[in-house]
C-alpha atoms as a PDB file:
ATOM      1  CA  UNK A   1     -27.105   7.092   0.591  1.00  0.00           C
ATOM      2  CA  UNK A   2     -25.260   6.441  -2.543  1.00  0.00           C
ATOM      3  CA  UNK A   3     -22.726   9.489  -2.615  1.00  0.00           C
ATOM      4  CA  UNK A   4     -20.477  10.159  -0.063  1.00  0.00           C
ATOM      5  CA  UNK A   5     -21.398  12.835   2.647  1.00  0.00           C
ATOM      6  CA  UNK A   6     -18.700  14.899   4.742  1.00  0.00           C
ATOM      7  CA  UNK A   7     -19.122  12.616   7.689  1.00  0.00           C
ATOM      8  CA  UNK A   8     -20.041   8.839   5.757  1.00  0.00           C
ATOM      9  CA  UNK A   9     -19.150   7.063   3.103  1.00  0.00           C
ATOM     10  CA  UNK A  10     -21.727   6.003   0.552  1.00  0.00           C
ATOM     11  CA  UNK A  11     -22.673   2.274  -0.007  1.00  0.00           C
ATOM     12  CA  UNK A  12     -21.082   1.918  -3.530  1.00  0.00           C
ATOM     13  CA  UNK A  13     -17.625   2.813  -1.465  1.00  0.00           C
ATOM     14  CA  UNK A  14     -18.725   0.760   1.396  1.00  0.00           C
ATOM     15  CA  UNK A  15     -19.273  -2.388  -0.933  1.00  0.00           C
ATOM     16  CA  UNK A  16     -16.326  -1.671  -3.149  1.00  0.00           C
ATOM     17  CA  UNK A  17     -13.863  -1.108   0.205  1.00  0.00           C
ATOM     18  CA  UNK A  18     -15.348  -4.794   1.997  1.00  0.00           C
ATOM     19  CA  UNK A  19     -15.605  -6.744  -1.406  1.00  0.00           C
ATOM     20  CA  UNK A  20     -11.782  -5.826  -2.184  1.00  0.00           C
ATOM     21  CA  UNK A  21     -11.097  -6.780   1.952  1.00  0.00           C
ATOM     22  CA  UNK A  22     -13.092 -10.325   1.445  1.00  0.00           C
ATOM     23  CA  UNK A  23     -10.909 -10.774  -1.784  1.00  0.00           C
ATOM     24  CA  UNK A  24      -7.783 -10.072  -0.560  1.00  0.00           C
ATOM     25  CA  UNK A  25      -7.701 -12.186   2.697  1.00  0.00           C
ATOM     26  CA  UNK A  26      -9.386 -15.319   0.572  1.00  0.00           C
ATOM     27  CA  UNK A  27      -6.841 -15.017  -1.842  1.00  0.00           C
ATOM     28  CA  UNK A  28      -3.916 -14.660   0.514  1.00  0.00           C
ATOM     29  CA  UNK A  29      -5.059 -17.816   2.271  1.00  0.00           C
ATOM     30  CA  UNK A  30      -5.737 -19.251  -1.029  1.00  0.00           C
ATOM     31  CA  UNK A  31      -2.386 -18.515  -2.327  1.00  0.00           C
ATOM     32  CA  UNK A  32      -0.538 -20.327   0.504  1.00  0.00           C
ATOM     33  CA  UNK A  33      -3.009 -23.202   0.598  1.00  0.00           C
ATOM     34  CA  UNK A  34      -3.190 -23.905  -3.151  1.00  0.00           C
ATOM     35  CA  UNK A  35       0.553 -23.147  -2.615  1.00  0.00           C
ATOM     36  CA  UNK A  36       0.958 -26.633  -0.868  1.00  0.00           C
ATOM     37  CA  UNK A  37      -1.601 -29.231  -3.168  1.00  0.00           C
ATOM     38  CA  UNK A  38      -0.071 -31.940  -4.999  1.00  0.00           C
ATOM     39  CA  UNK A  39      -0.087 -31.016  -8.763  1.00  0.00           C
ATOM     40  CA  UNK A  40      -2.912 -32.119 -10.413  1.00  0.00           C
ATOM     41  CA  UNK A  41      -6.163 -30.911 -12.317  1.00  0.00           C
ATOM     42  CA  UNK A  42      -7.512 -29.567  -9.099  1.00  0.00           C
ATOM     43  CA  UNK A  43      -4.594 -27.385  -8.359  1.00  0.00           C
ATOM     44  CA  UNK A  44      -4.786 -25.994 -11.927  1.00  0.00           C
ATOM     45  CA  UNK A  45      -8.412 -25.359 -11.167  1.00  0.00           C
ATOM     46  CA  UNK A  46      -7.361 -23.440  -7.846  1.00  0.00           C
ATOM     47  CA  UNK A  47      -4.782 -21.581  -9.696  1.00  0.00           C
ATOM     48  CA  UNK A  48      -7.213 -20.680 -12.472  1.00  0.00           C
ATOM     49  CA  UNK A  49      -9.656 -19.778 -10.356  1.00  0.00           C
ATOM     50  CA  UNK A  50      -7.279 -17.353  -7.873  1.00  0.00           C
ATOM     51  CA  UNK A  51      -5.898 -15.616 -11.026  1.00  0.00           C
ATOM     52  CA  UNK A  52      -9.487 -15.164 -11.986  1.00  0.00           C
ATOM     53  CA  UNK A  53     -10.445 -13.301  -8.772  1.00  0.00           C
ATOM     54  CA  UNK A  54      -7.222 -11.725  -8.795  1.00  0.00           C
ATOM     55  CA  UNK A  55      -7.911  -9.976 -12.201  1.00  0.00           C
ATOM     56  CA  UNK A  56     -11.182  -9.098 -10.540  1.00  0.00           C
ATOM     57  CA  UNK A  57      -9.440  -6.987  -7.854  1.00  0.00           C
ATOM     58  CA  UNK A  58      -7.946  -5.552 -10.381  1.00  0.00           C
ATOM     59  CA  UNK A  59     -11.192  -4.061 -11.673  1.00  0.00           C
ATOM     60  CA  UNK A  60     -12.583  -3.600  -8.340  1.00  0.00           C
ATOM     61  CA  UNK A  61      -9.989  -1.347  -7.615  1.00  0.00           C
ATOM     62  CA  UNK A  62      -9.724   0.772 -11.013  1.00  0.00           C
ATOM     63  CA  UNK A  63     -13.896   1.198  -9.798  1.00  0.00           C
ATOM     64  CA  UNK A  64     -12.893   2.519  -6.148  1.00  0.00           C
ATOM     65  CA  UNK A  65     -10.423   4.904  -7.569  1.00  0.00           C
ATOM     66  CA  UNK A  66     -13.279   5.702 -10.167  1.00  0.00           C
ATOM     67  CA  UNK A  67     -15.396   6.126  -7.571  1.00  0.00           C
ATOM     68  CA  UNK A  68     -13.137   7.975  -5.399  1.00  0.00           C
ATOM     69  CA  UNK A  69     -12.414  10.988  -7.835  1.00  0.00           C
ATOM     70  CA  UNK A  70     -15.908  11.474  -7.980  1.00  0.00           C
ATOM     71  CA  UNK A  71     -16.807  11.254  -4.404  1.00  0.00           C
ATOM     72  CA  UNK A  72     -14.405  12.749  -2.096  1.00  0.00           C
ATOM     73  CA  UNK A  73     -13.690  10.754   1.402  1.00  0.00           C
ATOM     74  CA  UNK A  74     -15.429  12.275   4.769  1.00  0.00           C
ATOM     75  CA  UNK A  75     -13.356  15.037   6.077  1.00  0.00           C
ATOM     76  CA  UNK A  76     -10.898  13.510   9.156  1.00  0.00           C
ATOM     77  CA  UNK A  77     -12.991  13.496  12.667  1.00  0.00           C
ATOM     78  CA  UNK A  78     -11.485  15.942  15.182  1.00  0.00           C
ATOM     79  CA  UNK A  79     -10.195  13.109  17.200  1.00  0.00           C
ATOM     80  CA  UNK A  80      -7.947  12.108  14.831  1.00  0.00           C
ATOM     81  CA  UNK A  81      -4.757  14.145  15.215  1.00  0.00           C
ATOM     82  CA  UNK A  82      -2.664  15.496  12.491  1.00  0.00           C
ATOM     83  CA  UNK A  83       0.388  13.111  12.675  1.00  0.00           C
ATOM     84  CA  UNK A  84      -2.585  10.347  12.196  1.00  0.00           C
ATOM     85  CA  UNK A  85      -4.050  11.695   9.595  1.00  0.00           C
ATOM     86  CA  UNK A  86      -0.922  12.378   7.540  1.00  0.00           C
ATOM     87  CA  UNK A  87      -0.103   8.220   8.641  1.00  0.00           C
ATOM     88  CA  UNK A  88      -3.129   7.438   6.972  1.00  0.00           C
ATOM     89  CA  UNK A  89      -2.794   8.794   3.808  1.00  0.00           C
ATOM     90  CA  UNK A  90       0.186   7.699   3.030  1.00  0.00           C
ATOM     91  CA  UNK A  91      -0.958   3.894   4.445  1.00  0.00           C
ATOM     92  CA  UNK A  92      -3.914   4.503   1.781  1.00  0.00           C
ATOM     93  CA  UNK A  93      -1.777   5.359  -0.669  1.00  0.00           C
ATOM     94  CA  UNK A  94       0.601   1.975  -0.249  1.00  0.00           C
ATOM     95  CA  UNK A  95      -2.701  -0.180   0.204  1.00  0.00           C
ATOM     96  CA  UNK A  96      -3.844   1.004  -3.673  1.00  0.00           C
ATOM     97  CA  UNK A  97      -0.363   0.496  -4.870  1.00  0.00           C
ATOM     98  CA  UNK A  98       0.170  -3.055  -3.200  1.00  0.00           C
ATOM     99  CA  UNK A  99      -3.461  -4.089  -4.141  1.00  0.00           C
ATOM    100  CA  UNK A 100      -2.597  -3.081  -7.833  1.00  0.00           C
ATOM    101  CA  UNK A 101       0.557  -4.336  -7.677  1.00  0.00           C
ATOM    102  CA  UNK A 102       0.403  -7.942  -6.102  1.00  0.00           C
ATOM    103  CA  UNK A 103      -2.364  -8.889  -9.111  1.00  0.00           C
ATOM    104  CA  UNK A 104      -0.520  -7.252 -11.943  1.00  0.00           C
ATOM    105  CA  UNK A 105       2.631  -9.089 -10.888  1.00  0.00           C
ATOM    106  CA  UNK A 106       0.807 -12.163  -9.860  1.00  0.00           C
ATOM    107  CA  UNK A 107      -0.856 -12.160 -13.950  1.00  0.00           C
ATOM    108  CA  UNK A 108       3.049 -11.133 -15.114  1.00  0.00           C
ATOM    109  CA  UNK A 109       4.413 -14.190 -13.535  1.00  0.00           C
ATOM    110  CA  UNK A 110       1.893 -16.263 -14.624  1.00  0.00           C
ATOM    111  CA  UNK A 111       2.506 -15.594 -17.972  1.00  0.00           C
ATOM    112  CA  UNK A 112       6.442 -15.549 -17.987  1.00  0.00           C
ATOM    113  CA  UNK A 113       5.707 -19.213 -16.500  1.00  0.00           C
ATOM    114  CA  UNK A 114       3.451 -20.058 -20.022  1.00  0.00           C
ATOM    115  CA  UNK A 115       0.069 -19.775 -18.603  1.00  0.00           C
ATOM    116  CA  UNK A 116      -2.824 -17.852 -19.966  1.00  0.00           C
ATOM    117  CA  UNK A 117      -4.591 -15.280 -17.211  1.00  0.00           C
ATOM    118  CA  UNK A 118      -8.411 -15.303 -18.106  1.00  0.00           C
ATOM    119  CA  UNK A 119     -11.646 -13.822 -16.070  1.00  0.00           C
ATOM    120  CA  UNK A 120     -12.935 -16.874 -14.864  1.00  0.00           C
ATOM    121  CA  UNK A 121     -12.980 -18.750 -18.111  1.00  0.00           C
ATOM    122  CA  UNK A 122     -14.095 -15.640 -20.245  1.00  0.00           C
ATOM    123  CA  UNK A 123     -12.273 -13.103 -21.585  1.00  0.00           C
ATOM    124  CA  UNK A 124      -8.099 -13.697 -21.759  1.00  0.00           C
ATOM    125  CA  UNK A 125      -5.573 -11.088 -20.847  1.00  0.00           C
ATOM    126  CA  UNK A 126      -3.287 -10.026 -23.405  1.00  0.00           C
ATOM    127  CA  UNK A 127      -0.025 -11.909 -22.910  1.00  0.00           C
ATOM    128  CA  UNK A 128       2.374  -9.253 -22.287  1.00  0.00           C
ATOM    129  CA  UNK A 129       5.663 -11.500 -21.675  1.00  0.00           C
ATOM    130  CA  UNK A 130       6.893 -14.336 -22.973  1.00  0.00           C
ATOM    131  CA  UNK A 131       7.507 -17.819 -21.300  1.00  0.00           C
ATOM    132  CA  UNK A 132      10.596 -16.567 -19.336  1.00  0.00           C
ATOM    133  CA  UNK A 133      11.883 -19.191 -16.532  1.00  0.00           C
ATOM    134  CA  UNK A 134      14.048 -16.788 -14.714  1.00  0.00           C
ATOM    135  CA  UNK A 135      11.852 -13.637 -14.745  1.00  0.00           C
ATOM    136  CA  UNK A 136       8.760 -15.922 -13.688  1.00  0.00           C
ATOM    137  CA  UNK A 137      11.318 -16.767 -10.772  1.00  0.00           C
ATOM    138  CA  UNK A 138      12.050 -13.265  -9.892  1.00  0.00           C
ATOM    139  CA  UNK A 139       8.122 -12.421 -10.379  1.00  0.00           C
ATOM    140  CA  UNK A 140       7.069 -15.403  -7.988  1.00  0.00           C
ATOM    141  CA  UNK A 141       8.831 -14.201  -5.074  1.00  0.00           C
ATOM    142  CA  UNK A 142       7.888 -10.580  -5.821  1.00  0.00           C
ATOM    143  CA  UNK A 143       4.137 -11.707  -5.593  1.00  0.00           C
ATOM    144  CA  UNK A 144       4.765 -13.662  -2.754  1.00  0.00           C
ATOM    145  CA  UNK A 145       6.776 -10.659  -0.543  1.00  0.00           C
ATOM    146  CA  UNK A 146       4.213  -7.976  -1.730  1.00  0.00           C
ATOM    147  CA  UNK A 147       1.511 -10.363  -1.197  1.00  0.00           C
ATOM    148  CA  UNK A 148       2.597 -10.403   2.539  1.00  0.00           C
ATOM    149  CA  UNK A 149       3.224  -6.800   2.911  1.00  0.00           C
ATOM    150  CA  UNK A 150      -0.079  -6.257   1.392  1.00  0.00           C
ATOM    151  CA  UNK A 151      -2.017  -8.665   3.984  1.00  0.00           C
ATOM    152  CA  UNK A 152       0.335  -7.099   6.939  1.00  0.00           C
ATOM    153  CA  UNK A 153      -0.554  -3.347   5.732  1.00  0.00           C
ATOM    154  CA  UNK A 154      -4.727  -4.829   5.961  1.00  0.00           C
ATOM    155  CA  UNK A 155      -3.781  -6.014   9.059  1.00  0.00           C
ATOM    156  CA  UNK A 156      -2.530  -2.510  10.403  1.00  0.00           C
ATOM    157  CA  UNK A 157      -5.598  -1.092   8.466  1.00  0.00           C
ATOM    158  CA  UNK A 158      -8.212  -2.916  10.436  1.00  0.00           C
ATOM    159  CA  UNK A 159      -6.602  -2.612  13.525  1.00  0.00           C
ATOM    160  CA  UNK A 160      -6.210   0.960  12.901  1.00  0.00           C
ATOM    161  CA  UNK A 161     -10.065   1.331  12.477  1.00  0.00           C
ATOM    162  CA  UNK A 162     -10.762  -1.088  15.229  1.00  0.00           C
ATOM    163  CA  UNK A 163      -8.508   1.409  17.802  1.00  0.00           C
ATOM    164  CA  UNK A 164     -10.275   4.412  16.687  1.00  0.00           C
ATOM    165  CA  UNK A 165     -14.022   2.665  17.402  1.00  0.00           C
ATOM    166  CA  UNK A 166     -12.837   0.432  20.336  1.00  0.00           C
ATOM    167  CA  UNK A 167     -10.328   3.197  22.485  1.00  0.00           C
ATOM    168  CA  UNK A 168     -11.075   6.251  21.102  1.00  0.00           C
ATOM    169  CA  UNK A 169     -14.698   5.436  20.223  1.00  0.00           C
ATOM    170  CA  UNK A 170     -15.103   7.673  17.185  1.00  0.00           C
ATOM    171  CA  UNK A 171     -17.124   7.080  14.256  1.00  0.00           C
ATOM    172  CA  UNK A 172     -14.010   6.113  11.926  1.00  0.00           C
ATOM    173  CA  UNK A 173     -15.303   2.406  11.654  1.00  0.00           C
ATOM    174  CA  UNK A 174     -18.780   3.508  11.475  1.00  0.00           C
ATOM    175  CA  UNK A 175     -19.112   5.581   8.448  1.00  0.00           C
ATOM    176  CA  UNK A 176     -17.347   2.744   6.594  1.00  0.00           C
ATOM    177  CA  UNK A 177     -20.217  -0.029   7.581  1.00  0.00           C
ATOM    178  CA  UNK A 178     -23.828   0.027   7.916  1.00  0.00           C
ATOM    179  CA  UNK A 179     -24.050   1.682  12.074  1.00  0.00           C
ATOM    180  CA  UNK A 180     -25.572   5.011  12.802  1.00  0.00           C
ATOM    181  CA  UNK A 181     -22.662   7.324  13.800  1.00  0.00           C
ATOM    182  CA  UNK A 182     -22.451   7.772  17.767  1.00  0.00           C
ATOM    183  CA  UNK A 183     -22.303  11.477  17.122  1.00  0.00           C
ATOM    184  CA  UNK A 184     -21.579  13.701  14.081  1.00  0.00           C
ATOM    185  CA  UNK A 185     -17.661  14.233  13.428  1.00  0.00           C
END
Protein backbone atom coordinates (compact mmCIF):
# COMPACT_ATOMS: atom_id res chain seq x y z
CA UNK A 1 0.00 0.00 0.00
CA UNK A 2 1.77 3.03 -1.16
CA UNK A 3 -0.91 5.85 -0.40
CA UNK A 4 -2.24 6.41 2.76
CA UNK A 5 -5.71 4.86 3.68
CA UNK A 6 -8.17 6.38 6.43
CA UNK A 7 -7.02 3.86 8.97
CA UNK A 8 -2.89 3.25 7.79
CA UNK A 9 -0.28 4.98 6.69
CA UNK A 10 1.39 4.05 3.43
CA UNK A 11 5.02 2.68 3.29
CA UNK A 12 6.62 5.79 1.61
CA UNK A 13 5.33 7.65 5.06
CA UNK A 14 6.24 4.69 7.07
CA UNK A 15 9.94 4.75 5.67
CA UNK A 16 10.19 8.50 5.56
CA UNK A 17 8.71 8.77 9.48
CA UNK A 18 11.50 5.69 10.81
CA UNK A 19 14.44 6.87 8.49
CA UNK A 20 14.08 10.58 9.96
CA UNK A 21 13.66 8.62 13.77
CA UNK A 22 17.03 6.43 13.00
CA UNK A 23 18.67 9.83 11.92
CA UNK A 24 17.80 11.84 14.57
CA UNK A 25 18.73 9.60 17.60
CA UNK A 26 22.27 8.64 15.68
CA UNK A 27 22.95 12.07 15.27
CA UNK A 28 22.02 13.21 18.75
CA UNK A 29 24.34 10.55 20.14
CA UNK A 30 26.74 11.46 17.52
CA UNK A 31 26.69 15.03 18.36
CA UNK A 32 27.58 14.51 22.05
CA UNK A 33 30.10 11.78 21.30
CA UNK A 34 31.99 13.51 18.47
CA UNK A 35 31.34 16.40 20.95
CA UNK A 36 34.07 14.90 23.33
CA UNK A 37 37.11 13.47 20.62
CA UNK A 38 40.37 15.03 20.75
CA UNK A 39 40.74 17.31 17.63
CA UNK A 40 42.14 15.68 14.93
CA UNK A 41 41.41 14.42 11.25
CA UNK A 42 39.00 11.91 12.61
CA UNK A 43 36.89 14.38 14.42
CA UNK A 44 36.74 16.52 11.25
CA UNK A 45 35.66 13.36 9.52
CA UNK A 46 32.83 12.86 12.26
CA UNK A 47 31.85 16.39 11.96
CA UNK A 48 31.76 16.19 8.17
CA UNK A 49 30.05 13.30 8.13
CA UNK A 50 27.11 14.44 10.90
CA UNK A 51 26.60 17.70 8.91
CA UNK A 52 26.26 15.47 5.92
CA UNK A 53 23.38 13.41 7.40
CA UNK A 54 22.11 16.38 8.95
CA UNK A 55 21.55 18.13 5.52
CA UNK A 56 19.96 14.82 4.64
CA UNK A 57 17.20 15.27 7.26
CA UNK A 58 16.78 18.20 5.89
CA UNK A 59 15.59 16.68 2.61
CA UNK A 60 13.96 13.86 4.24
CA UNK A 61 11.77 16.09 5.83
CA UNK A 62 10.91 18.69 2.90
CA UNK A 63 9.84 14.79 1.24
CA UNK A 64 7.46 13.92 4.35
CA UNK A 65 5.84 17.26 4.19
CA UNK A 66 5.76 16.60 0.30
CA UNK A 67 4.37 13.59 0.94
CA UNK A 68 2.06 14.67 3.53
CA UNK A 69 0.07 17.32 1.40
CA UNK A 70 -0.57 14.73 -0.90
CA UNK A 71 -1.60 12.00 1.36
CA UNK A 72 -3.61 13.02 4.23
CA UNK A 73 -2.84 11.19 7.80
CA UNK A 74 -5.50 8.33 9.00
CA UNK A 75 -8.40 9.95 10.62
CA UNK A 76 -7.81 9.85 14.80
CA UNK A 77 -9.09 6.25 16.26
CA UNK A 78 -12.13 6.69 18.53
CA UNK A 79 -10.04 5.91 21.50
CA UNK A 80 -8.17 8.76 21.25
CA UNK A 81 -10.01 11.60 22.98
CA UNK A 82 -10.25 15.10 21.83
CA UNK A 83 -7.86 16.85 24.34
CA UNK A 84 -5.29 14.05 22.82
CA UNK A 85 -5.80 14.64 19.64
CA UNK A 86 -5.56 18.43 19.77
CA UNK A 87 -1.96 17.46 22.06
CA UNK A 88 -0.87 15.76 19.15
CA UNK A 89 -1.08 18.10 16.60
CA UNK A 90 0.40 20.63 18.03
CA UNK A 91 3.44 18.00 19.31
CA UNK A 92 3.56 17.25 15.35
CA UNK A 93 3.70 20.51 14.55
CA UNK A 94 6.90 21.35 17.07
CA UNK A 95 8.57 17.93 15.93
CA UNK A 96 8.66 19.43 12.00
CA UNK A 97 9.76 22.74 13.27
CA UNK A 98 12.58 21.37 15.69
CA UNK A 99 13.63 18.73 13.03
CA UNK A 100 13.96 21.69 10.48
CA UNK A 101 15.29 23.82 12.77
CA UNK A 102 18.16 21.94 14.71
CA UNK A 103 19.86 21.14 10.96
CA UNK A 104 19.38 24.57 9.51
CA UNK A 105 20.96 26.06 12.62
CA UNK A 106 23.40 23.28 13.02
CA UNK A 107 24.64 24.19 8.88
CA UNK A 108 24.31 28.20 10.09
CA UNK A 109 26.76 27.67 12.81
CA UNK A 110 28.90 25.74 10.94
CA UNK A 111 29.42 28.23 8.58
CA UNK A 112 29.64 31.40 10.91
CA UNK A 113 32.55 29.09 12.45
CA UNK A 114 34.36 29.01 8.59
CA UNK A 115 33.41 25.60 7.59
CA UNK A 116 31.86 24.50 4.38
CA UNK A 117 28.41 22.22 4.86
CA UNK A 118 28.48 19.65 1.89
CA UNK A 119 26.20 16.31 1.19
CA UNK A 120 28.59 13.87 2.04
CA UNK A 121 31.43 15.15 -0.05
CA UNK A 122 29.13 16.19 -3.07
CA UNK A 123 27.30 19.01 -3.59
CA UNK A 124 28.19 22.29 -1.10
CA UNK A 125 25.60 24.46 0.52
CA UNK A 126 25.59 27.95 -0.33
CA UNK A 127 27.41 29.82 2.43
CA UNK A 128 24.86 32.05 3.74
CA UNK A 129 26.99 33.79 6.68
CA UNK A 130 30.17 34.79 7.07
CA UNK A 131 32.94 33.50 9.51
CA UNK A 132 31.31 35.21 12.58
CA UNK A 133 32.94 34.05 16.11
CA UNK A 134 30.22 35.38 18.25
CA UNK A 135 27.12 34.42 16.20
CA UNK A 136 28.72 30.80 15.68
CA UNK A 137 28.72 31.04 19.65
CA UNK A 138 25.18 32.01 19.96
CA UNK A 139 24.29 29.35 17.05
CA UNK A 140 26.24 26.46 18.94
CA UNK A 141 24.26 26.57 21.96
CA UNK A 142 21.04 27.12 19.99
CA UNK A 143 21.78 23.72 18.19
CA UNK A 144 22.73 22.18 21.19
CA UNK A 145 19.30 23.32 23.41
CA UNK A 146 17.00 22.59 20.35
CA UNK A 147 18.89 19.54 19.69
CA UNK A 148 17.77 18.36 23.22
CA UNK A 149 14.30 19.54 23.06
CA UNK A 150 14.07 17.87 19.80
CA UNK A 151 15.36 14.31 21.18
CA UNK A 152 13.06 14.96 24.50
CA UNK A 153 9.87 15.83 22.19
CA UNK A 154 10.91 12.01 20.21
CA UNK A 155 11.07 10.77 23.43
CA UNK A 156 7.41 11.90 24.41
CA UNK A 157 6.51 10.86 20.77
CA UNK A 158 7.41 7.24 21.14
CA UNK A 159 6.21 6.91 24.40
CA UNK A 160 3.08 8.45 23.34
CA UNK A 161 2.62 5.69 20.63
CA UNK A 162 3.94 3.03 22.88
CA UNK A 163 0.89 4.04 25.64
CA UNK A 164 -1.69 3.98 23.04
CA UNK A 165 -0.52 0.16 21.75
CA UNK A 166 0.69 -1.05 25.22
CA UNK A 167 -2.46 0.46 27.74
CA UNK A 168 -4.93 1.38 25.54
CA UNK A 169 -4.11 -1.24 22.88
CA UNK A 170 -5.24 0.65 19.80
CA UNK A 171 -3.85 0.50 16.47
CA UNK A 172 -1.96 4.02 16.76
CA UNK A 173 1.53 2.22 16.62
CA UNK A 174 0.33 -0.19 14.16
CA UNK A 175 -0.65 1.72 11.16
CA UNK A 176 2.75 3.44 11.44
CA UNK A 177 4.85 -0.08 11.11
CA UNK A 178 4.45 -3.14 9.20
CA UNK A 179 1.51 -5.18 11.89
CA UNK A 180 -1.97 -5.97 10.78
CA UNK A 181 -4.29 -3.62 12.76
CA UNK A 182 -6.00 -5.52 15.83
CA UNK A 183 -9.27 -4.13 14.58
CA UNK A 184 -10.31 -1.33 12.17
CA UNK A 185 -10.34 2.29 13.88
Amino acid sequence: MLRNTADRYGVPAKLLHWGVALLIFGLFFMGIWMHELPRNEFKGAMYDLHKSFGVLVILLVAARLAWRAGNPAPQALATTSPGQRALALWAHRFLYLLMIAVPVVGVLMSQTGGHPVSLFGGFTLPNLMGKNELLHEGLEEMHEVLSFMLIGLVIFHAAAALWHHLVLKDDVLRRMTMGRPRRSA
